[in-house]
PDB file of N, CA and C in Angstrom:
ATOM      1  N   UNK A   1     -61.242  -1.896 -77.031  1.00  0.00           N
ATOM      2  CA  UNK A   1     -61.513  -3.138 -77.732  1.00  0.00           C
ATOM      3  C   UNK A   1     -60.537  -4.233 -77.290  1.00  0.00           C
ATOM      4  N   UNK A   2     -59.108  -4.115 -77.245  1.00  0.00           N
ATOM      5  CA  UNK A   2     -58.517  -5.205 -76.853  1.00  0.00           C
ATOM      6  C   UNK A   2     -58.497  -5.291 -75.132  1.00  0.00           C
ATOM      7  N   UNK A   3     -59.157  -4.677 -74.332  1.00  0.00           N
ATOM      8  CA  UNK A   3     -59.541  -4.978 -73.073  1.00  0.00           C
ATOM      9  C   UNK A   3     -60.634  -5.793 -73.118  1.00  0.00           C
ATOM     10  N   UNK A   4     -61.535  -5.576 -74.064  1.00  0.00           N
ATOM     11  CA  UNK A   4     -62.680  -6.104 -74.178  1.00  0.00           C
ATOM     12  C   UNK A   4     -61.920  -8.117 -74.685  1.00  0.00           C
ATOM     13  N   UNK A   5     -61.267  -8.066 -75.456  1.00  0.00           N
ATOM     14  CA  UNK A   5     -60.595  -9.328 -76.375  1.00  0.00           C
ATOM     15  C   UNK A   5     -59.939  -9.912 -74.863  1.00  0.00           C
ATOM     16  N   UNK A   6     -59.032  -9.060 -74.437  1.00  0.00           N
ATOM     17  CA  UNK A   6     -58.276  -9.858 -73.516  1.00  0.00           C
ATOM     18  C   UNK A   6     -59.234 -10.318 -72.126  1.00  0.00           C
ATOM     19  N   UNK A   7     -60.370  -9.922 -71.968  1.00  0.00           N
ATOM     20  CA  UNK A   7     -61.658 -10.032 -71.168  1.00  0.00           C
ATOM     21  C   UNK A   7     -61.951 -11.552 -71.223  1.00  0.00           C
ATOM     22  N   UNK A   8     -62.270 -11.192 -72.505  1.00  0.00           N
ATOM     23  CA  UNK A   8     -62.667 -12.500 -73.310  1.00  0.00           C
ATOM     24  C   UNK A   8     -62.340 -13.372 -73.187  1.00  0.00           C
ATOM     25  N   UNK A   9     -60.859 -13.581 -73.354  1.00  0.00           N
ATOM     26  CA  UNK A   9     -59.931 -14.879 -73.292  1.00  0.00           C
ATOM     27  C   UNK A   9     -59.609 -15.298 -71.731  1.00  0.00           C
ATOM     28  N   UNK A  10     -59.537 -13.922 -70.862  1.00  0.00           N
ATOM     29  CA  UNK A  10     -59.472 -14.770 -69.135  1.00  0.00           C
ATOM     30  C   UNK A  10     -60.293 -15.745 -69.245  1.00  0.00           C
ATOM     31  N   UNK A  11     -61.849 -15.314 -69.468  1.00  0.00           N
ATOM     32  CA  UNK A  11     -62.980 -15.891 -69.248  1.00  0.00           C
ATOM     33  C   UNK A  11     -62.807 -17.368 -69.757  1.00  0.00           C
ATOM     34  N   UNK A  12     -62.327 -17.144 -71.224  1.00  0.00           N
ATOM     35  CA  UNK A  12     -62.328 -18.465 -71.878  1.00  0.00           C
ATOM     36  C   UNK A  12     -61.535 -19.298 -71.342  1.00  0.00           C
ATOM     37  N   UNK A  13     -60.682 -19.032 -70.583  1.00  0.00           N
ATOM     38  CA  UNK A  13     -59.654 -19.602 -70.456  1.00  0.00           C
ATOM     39  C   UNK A  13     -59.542 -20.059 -68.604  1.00  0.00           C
ATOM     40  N   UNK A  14     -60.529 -19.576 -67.783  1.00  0.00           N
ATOM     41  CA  UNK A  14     -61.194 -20.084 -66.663  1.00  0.00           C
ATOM     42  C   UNK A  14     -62.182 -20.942 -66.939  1.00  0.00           C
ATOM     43  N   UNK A  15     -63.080 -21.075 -68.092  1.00  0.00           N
ATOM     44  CA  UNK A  15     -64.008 -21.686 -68.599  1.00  0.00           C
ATOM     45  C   UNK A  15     -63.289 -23.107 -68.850  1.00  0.00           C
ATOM     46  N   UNK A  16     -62.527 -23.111 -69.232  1.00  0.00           N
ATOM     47  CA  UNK A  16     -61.720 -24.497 -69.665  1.00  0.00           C
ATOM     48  C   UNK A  16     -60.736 -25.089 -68.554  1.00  0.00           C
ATOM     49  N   UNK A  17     -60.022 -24.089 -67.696  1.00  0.00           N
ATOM     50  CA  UNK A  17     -59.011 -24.764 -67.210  1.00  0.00           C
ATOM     51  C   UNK A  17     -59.535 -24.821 -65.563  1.00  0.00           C
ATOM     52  N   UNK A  18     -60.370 -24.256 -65.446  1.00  0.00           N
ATOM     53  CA  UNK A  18     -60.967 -24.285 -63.698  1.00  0.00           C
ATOM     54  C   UNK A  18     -61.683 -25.707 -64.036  1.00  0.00           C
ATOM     55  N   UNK A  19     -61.375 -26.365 -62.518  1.00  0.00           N
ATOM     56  CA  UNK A  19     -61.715 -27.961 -62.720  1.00  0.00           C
ATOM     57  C   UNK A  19     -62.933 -28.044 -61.943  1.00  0.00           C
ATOM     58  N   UNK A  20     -63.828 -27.219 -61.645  1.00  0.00           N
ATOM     59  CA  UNK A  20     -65.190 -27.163 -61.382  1.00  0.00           C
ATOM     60  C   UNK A  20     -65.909 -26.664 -62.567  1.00  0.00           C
ATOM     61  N   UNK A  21     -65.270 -26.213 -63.678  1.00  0.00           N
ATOM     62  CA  UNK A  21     -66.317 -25.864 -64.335  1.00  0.00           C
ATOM     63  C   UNK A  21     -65.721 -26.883 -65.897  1.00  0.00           C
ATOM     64  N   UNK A  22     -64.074 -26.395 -66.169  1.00  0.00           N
ATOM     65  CA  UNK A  22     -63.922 -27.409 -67.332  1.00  0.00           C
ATOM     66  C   UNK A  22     -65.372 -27.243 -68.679  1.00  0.00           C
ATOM     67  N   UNK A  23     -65.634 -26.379 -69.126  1.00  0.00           N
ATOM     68  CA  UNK A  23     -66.482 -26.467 -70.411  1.00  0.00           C
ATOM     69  C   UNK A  23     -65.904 -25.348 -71.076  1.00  0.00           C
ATOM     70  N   UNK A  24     -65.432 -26.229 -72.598  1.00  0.00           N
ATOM     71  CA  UNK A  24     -64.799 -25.011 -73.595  1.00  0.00           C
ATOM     72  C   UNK A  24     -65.942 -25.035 -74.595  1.00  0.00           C
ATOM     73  N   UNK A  25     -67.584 -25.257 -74.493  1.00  0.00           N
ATOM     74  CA  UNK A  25     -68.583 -25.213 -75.428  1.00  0.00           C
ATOM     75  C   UNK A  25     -69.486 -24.073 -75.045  1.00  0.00           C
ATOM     76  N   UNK A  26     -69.162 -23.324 -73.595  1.00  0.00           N
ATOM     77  CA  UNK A  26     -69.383 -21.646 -73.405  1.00  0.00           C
ATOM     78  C   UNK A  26     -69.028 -20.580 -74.175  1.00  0.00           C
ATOM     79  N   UNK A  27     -69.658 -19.895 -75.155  1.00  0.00           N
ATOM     80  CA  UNK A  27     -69.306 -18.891 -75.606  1.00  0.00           C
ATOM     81  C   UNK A  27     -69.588 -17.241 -74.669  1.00  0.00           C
ATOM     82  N   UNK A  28     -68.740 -16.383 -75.142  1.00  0.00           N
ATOM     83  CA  UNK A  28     -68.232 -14.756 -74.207  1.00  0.00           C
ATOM     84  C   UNK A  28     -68.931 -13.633 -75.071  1.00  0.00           C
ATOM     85  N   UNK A  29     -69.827 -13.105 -74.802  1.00  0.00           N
ATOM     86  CA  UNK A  29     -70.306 -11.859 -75.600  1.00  0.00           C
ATOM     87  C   UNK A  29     -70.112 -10.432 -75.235  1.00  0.00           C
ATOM     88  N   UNK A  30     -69.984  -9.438 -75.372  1.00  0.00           N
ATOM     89  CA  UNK A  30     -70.497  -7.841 -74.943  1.00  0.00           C
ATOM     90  C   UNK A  30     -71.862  -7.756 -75.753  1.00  0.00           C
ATOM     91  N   UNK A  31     -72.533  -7.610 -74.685  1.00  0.00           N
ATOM     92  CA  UNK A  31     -74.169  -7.116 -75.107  1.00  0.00           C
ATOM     93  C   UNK A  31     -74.111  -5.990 -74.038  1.00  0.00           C
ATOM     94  N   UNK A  32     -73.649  -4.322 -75.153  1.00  0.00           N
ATOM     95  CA  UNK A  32     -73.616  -3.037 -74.029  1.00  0.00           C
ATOM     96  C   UNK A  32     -72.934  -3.328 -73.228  1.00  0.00           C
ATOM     97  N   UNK A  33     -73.270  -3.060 -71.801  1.00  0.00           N
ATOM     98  CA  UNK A  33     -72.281  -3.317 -70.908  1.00  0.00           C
ATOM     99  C   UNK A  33     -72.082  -4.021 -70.229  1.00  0.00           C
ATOM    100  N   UNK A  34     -73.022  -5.486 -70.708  1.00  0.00           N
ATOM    101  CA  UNK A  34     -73.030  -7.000 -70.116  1.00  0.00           C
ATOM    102  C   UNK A  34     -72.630  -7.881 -70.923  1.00  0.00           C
ATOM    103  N   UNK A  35     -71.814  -8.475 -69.708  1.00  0.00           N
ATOM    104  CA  UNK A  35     -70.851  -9.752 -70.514  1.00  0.00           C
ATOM    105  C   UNK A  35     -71.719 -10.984 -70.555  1.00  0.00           C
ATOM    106  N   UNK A  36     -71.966 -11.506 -71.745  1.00  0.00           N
ATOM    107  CA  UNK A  36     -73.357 -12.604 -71.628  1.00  0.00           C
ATOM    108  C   UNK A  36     -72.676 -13.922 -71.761  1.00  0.00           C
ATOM    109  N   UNK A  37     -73.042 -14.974 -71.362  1.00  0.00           N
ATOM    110  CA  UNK A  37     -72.282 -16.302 -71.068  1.00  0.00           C
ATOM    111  C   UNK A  37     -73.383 -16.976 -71.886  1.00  0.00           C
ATOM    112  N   UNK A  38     -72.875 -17.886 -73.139  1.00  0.00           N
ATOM    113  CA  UNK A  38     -74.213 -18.567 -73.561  1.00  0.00           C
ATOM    114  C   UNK A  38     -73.422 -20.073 -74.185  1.00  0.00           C
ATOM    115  N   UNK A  39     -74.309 -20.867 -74.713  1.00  0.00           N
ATOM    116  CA  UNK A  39     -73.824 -22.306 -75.125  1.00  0.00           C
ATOM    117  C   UNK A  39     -75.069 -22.987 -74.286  1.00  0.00           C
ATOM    118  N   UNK A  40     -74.699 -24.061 -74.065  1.00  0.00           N
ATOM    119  CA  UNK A  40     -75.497 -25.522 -73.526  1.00  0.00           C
ATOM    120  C   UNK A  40     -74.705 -26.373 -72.250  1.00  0.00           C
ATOM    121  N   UNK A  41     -75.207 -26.802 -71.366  1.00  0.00           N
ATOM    122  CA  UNK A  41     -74.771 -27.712 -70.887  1.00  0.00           C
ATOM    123  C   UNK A  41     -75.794 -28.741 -70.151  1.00  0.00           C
ATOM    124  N   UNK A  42     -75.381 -29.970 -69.460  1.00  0.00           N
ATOM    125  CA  UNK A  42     -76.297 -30.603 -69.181  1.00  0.00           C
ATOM    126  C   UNK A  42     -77.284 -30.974 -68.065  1.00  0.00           C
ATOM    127  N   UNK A  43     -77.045 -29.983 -67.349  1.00  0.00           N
ATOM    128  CA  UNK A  43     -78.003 -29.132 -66.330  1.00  0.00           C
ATOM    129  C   UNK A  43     -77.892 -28.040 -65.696  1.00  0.00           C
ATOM    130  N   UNK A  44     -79.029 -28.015 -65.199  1.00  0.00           N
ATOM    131  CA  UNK A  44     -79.257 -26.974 -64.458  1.00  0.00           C
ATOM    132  C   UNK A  44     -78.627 -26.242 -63.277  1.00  0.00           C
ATOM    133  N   UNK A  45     -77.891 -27.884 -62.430  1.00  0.00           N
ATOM    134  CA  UNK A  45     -77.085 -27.407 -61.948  1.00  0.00           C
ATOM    135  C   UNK A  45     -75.645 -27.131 -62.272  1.00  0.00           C
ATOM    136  N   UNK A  46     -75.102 -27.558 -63.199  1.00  0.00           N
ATOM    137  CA  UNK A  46     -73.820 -27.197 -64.008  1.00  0.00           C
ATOM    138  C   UNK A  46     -73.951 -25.623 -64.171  1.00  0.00           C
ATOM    139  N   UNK A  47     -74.989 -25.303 -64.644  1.00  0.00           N
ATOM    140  CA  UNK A  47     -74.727 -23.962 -65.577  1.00  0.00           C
ATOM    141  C   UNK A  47     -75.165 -23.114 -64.342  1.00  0.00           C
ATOM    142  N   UNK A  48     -76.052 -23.222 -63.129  1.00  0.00           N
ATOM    143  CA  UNK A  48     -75.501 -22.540 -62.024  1.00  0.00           C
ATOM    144  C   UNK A  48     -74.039 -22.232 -62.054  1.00  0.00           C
ATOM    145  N   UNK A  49     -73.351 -23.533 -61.557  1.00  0.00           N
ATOM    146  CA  UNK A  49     -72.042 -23.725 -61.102  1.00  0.00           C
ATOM    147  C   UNK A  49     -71.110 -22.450 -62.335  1.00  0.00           C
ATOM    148  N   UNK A  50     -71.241 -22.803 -62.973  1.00  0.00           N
ATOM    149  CA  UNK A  50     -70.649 -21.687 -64.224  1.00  0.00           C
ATOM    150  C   UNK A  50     -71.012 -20.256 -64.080  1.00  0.00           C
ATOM    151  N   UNK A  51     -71.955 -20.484 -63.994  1.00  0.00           N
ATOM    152  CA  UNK A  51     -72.420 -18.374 -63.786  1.00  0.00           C
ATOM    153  C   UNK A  51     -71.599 -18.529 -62.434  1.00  0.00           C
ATOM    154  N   UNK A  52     -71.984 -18.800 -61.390  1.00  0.00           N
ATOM    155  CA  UNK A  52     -71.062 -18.498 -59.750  1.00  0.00           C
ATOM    156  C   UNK A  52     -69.847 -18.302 -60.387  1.00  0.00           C
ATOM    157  N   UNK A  53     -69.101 -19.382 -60.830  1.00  0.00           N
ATOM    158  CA  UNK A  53     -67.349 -19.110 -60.910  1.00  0.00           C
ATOM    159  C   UNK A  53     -67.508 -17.851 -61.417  1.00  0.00           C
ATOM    160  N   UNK A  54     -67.895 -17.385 -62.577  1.00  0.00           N
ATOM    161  CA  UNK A  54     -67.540 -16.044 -62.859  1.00  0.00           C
ATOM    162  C   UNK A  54     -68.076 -15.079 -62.530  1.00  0.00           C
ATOM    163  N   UNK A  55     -69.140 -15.073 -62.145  1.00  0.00           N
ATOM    164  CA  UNK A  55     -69.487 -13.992 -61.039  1.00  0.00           C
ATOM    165  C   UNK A  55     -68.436 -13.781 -60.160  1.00  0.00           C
ATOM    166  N   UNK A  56     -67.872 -14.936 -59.272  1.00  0.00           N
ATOM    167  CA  UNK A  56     -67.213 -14.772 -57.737  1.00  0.00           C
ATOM    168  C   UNK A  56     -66.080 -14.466 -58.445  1.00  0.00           C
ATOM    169  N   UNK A  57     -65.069 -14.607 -59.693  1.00  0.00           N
ATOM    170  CA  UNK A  57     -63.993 -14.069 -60.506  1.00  0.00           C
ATOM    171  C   UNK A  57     -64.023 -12.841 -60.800  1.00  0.00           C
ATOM    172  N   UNK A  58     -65.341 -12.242 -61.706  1.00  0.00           N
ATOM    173  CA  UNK A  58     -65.404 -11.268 -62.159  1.00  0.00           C
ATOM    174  C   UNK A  58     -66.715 -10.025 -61.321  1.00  0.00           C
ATOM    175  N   UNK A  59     -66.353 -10.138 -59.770  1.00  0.00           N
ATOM    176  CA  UNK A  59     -67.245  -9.189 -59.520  1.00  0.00           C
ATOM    177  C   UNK A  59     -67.619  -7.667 -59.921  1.00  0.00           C
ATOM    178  N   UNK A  60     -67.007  -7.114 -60.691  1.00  0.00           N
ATOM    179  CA  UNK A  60     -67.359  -5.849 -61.060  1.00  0.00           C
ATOM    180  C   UNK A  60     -68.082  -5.793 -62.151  1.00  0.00           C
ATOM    181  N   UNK A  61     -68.283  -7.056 -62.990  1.00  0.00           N
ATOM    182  CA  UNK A  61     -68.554  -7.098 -64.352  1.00  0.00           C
ATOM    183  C   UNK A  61     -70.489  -7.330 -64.280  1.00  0.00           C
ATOM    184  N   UNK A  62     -71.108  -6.827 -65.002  1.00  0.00           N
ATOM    185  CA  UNK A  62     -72.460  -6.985 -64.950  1.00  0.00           C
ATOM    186  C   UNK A  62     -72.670  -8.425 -65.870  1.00  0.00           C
ATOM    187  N   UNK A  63     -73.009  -9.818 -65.507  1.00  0.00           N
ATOM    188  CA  UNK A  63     -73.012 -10.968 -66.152  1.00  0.00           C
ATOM    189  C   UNK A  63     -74.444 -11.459 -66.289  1.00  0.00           C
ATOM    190  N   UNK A  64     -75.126 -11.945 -67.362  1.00  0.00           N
ATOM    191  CA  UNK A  64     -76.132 -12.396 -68.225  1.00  0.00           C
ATOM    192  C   UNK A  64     -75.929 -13.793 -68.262  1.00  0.00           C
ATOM    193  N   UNK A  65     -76.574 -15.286 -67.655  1.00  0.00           N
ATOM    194  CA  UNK A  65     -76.226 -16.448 -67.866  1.00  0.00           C
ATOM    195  C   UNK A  65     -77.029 -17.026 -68.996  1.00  0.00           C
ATOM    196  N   UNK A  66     -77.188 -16.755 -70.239  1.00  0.00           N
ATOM    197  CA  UNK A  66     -77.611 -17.344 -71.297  1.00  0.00           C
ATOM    198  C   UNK A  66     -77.340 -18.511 -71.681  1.00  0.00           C
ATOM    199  N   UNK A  67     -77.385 -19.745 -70.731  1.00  0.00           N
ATOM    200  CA  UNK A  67     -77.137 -21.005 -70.920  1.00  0.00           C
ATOM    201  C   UNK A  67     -77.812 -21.999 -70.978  1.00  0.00           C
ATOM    202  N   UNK A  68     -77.955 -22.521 -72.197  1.00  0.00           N
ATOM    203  CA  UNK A  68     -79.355 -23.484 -72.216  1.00  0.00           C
ATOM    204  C   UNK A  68     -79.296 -24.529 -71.200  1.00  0.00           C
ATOM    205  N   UNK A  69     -79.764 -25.962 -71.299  1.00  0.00           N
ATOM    206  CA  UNK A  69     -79.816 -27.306 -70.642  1.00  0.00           C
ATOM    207  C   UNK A  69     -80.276 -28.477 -72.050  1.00  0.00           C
ATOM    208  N   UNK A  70     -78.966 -28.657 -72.068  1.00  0.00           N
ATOM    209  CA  UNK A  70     -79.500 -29.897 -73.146  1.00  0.00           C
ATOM    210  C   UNK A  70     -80.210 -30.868 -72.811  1.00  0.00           C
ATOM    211  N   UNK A  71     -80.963 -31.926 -73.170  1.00  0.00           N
ATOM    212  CA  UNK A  71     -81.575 -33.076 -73.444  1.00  0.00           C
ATOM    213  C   UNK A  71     -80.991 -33.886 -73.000  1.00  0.00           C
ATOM    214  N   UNK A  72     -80.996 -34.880 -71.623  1.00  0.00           N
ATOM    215  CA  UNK A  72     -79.694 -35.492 -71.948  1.00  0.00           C
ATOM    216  C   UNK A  72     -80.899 -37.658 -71.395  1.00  0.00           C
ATOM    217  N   UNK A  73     -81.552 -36.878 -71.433  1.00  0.00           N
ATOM    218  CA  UNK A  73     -82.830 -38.816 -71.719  1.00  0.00           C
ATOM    219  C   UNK A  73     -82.623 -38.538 -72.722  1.00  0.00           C
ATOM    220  N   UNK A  74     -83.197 -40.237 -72.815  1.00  0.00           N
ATOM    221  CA  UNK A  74     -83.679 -40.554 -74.405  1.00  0.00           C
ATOM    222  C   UNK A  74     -85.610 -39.813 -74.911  1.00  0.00           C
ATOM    223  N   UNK A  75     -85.554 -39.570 -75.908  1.00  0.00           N
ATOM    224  CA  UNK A  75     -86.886 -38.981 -76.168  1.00  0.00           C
ATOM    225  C   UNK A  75     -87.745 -39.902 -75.771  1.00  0.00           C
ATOM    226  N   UNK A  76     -88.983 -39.210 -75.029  1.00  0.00           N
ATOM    227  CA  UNK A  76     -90.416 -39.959 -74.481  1.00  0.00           C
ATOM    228  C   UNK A  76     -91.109 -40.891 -75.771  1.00  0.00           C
ATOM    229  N   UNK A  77     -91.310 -40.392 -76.316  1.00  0.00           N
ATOM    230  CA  UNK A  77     -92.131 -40.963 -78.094  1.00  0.00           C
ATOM    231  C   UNK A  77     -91.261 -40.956 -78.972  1.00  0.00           C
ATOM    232  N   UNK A  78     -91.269 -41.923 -79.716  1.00  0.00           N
ATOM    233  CA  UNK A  78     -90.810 -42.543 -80.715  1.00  0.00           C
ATOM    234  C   UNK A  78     -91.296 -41.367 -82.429  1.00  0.00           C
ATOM    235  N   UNK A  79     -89.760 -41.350 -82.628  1.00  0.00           N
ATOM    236  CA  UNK A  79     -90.015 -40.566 -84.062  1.00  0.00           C
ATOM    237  C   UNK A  79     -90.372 -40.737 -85.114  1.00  0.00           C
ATOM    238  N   UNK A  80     -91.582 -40.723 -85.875  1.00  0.00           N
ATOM    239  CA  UNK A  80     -91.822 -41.948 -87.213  1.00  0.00           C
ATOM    240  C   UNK A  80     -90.951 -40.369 -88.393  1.00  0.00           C
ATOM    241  N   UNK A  81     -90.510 -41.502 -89.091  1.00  0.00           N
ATOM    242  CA  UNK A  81     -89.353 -40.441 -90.456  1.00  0.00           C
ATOM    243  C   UNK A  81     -90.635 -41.580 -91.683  1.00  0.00           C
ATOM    244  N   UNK A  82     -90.944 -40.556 -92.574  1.00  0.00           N
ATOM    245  CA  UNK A  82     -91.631 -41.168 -93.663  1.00  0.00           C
ATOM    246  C   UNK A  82     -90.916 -41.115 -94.937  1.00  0.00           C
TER     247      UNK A  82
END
């Protein structure tokens, strides 16, 4: 378990301080014996860029990129609130 914790925190802590990737809104999971990477960012190619760093960091580790793509236009149609 605290291999698993201290896992955790490299990750978190390449997640934030590597200046290609810089995002501390990635969250670190164990799902079995895959480490799953999830949160949002604002494309597609960002959250490439994020799975690579830790892949090419953590090659032994089996990694899951569960990372959405936020919204980042303004909405097409207009919202009516009644």
């Amino acid at each position: 378990m605290t291999k698993q914790i201290d896992l955790e925190a490299e990750i978190q802590r390449l997640l934030a301080e590597d200046d290609r990737i810089a995002e501390q809104g990635i969250t670190v999971h164990h799902r079995e014996n895959t480490l799953v990477l999830g949160g949002e960012v604002e494309s597609a190619g960002r959250r490439d860029e994020i799975c690579r760093q830790i892949t090419a960091h953590f090659p032994e580790l089996a990694i899951t990129c569960d990372i959405g793509i936020t919204r980042a236009q303004a909405p097409a149609e207009v919202e009516e609130i009644s």
